[in-house]
Protein backbone atom coordinates (compact mmCIF):
# COMPACT_ATOMS: atom_id res chain seq x y z
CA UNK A 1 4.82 9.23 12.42
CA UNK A 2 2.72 6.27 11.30
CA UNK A 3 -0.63 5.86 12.74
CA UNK A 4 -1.07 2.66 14.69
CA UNK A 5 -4.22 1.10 15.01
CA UNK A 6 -4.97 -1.93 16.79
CA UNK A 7 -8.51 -4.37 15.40
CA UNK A 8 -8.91 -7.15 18.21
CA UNK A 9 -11.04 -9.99 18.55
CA UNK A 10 -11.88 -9.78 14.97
CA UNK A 11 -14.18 -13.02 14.20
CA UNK A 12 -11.74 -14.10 11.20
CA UNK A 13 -9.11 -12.37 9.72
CA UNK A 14 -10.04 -12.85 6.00
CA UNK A 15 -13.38 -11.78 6.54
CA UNK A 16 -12.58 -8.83 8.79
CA UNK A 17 -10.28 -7.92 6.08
CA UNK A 18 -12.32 -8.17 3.42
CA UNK A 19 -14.88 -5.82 4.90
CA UNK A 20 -12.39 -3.95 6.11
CA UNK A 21 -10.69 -3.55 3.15
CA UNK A 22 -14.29 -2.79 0.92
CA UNK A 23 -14.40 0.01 3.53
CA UNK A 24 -11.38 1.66 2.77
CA UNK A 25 -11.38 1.53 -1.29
CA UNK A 26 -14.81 3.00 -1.11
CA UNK A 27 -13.71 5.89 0.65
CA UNK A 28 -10.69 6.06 -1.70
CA UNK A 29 -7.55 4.50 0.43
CA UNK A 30 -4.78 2.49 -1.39
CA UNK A 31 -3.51 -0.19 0.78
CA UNK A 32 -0.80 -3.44 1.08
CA UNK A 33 -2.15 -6.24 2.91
CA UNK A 34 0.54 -8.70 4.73
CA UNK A 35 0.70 -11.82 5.94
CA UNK A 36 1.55 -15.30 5.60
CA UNK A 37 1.24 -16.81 1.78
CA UNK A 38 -1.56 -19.01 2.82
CA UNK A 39 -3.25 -16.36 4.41
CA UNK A 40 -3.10 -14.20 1.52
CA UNK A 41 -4.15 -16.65 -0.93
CA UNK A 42 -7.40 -17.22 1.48
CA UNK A 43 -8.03 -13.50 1.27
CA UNK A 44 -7.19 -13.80 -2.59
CA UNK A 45 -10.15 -15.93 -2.81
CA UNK A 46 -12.43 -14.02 -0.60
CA UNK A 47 -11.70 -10.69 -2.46
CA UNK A 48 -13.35 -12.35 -5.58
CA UNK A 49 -16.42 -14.07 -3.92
CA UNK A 50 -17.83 -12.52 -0.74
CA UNK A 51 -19.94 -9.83 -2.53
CA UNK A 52 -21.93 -11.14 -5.55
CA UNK A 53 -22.60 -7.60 -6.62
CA UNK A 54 -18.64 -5.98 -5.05
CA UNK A 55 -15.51 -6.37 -6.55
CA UNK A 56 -12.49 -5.06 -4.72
CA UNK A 57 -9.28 -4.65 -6.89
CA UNK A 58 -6.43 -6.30 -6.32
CA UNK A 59 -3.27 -7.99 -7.12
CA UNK A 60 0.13 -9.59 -5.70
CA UNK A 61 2.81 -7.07 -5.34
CA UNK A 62 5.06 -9.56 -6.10
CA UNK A 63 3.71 -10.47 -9.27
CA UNK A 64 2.38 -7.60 -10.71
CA UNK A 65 3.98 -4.93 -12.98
CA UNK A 66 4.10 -1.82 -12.22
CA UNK A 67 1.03 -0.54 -14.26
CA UNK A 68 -1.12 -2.87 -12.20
CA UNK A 69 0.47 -2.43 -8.91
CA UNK A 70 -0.01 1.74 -9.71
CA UNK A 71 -3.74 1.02 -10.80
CA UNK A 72 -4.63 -1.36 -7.87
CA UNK A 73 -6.11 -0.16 -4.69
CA UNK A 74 -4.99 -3.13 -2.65
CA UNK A 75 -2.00 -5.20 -3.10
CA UNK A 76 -1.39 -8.14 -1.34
CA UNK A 77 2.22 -9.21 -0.58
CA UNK A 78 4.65 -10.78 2.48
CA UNK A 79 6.64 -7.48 1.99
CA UNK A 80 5.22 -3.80 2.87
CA UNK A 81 7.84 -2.47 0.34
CA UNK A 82 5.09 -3.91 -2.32
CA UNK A 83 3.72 -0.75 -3.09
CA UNK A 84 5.71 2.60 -2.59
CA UNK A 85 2.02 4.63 -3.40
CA UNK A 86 -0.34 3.30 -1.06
CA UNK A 87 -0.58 4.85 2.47
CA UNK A 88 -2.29 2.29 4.51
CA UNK A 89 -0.68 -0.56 5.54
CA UNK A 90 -3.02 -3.61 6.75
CA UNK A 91 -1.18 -6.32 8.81
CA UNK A 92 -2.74 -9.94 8.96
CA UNK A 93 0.59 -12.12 10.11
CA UNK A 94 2.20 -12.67 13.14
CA UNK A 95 4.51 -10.04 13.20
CA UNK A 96 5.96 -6.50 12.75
CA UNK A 97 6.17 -5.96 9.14
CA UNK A 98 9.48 -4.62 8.16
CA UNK A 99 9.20 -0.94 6.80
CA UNK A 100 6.22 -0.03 8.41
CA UNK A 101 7.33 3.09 8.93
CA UNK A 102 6.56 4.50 5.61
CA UNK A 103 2.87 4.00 5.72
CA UNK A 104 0.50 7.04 7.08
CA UNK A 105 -1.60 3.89 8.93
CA UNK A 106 -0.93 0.68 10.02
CA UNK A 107 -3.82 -1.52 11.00
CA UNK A 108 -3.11 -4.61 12.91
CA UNK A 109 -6.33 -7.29 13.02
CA UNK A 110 -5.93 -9.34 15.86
CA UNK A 111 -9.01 -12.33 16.70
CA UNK A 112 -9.96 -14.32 19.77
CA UNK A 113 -7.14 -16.99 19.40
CA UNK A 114 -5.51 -17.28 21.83
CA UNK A 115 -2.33 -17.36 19.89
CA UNK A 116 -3.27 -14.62 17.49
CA UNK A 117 -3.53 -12.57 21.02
CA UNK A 118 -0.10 -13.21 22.36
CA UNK A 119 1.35 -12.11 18.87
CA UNK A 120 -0.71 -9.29 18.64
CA UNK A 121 0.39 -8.07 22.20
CA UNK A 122 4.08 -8.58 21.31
CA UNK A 123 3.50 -6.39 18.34
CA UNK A 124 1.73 -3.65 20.61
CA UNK A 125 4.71 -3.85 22.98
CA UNK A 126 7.07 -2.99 19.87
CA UNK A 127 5.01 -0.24 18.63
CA UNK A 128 4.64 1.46 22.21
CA UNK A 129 8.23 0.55 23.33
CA UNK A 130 8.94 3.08 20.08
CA UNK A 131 6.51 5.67 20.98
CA UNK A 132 3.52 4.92 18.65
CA UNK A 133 0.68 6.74 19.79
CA UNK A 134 -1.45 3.27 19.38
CA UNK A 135 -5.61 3.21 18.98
CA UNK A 136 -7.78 0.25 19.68
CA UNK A 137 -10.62 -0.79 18.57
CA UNK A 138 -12.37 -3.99 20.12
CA UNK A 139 -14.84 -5.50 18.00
CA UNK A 140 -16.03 -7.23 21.60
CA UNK A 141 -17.00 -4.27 22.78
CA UNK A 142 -18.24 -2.47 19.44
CA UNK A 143 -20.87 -5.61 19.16
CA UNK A 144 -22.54 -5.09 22.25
């Protein structure tokens, strides 16, 4: 069963992700971000300039062959589907992604909007409802 966990009051999603995401490729993980397009265009951007001495590989799963998507250790797409080798499973957008299920992990980042909160509950709600064993990690709390 996929591992659920839960990143709240993250400062801003691109950033969290992009440190997040550094992270994880340094200790070897292949993962799909999703979200909206705008979203992952931001974090397109970001990949390529918040380190001037980092770069994380990347691509679009929908635009890349399959020798890139194979040789990339993050793919960003709006489908999980993306990337049938990667195990970790990074959600930015507002809700469940479809085929979740396949991933070993699912990481959900979740900030202090107020917004971004009531999605991010609804998505807990779906997970638990289905049994997920969920953890949570409050950045809140980890900073002080």
């Amino acid at each position: 069963m996929t591992g659920v966990e839960f990143h709240f009051n993250a400062p801003d999603k691109v950033g969290y992700a992009c440190r997040l995401l550094r992270k994880a490729v340094g200790k070897g993980a292949r993962l799909v971000v999703t979200g909206e397009p705008a979203l992952l265009r931001e974090l397109d951007t970001a990949l390529w300039t918040f380190s001037p001495v980092e770069f994380i590989p990347h691509c679009y799963g929908d635009a890349a062959g399959a020798t890139v998507l194979a040789a990339s250790p993050v793919v960003l797409s709006d489908a999980a589907h993306a990337a049938s080798q990667h195990e970790v499973l990074v959600n930015l957008g507002p809700s469940v992604p479809a085929g979740f299920e396949r991933f070993e992990r699912l990481i959900e980042v979740v900030t202090a909007d107020e917004q971004d909160r009531v999605q991010g509950r609804r998505r807990w709600k779906h997970y638990a409802d289905r049994g997920y064993a969920i953890q949570k990690h409050d950045r809140a709390e980890e900073a002080s």
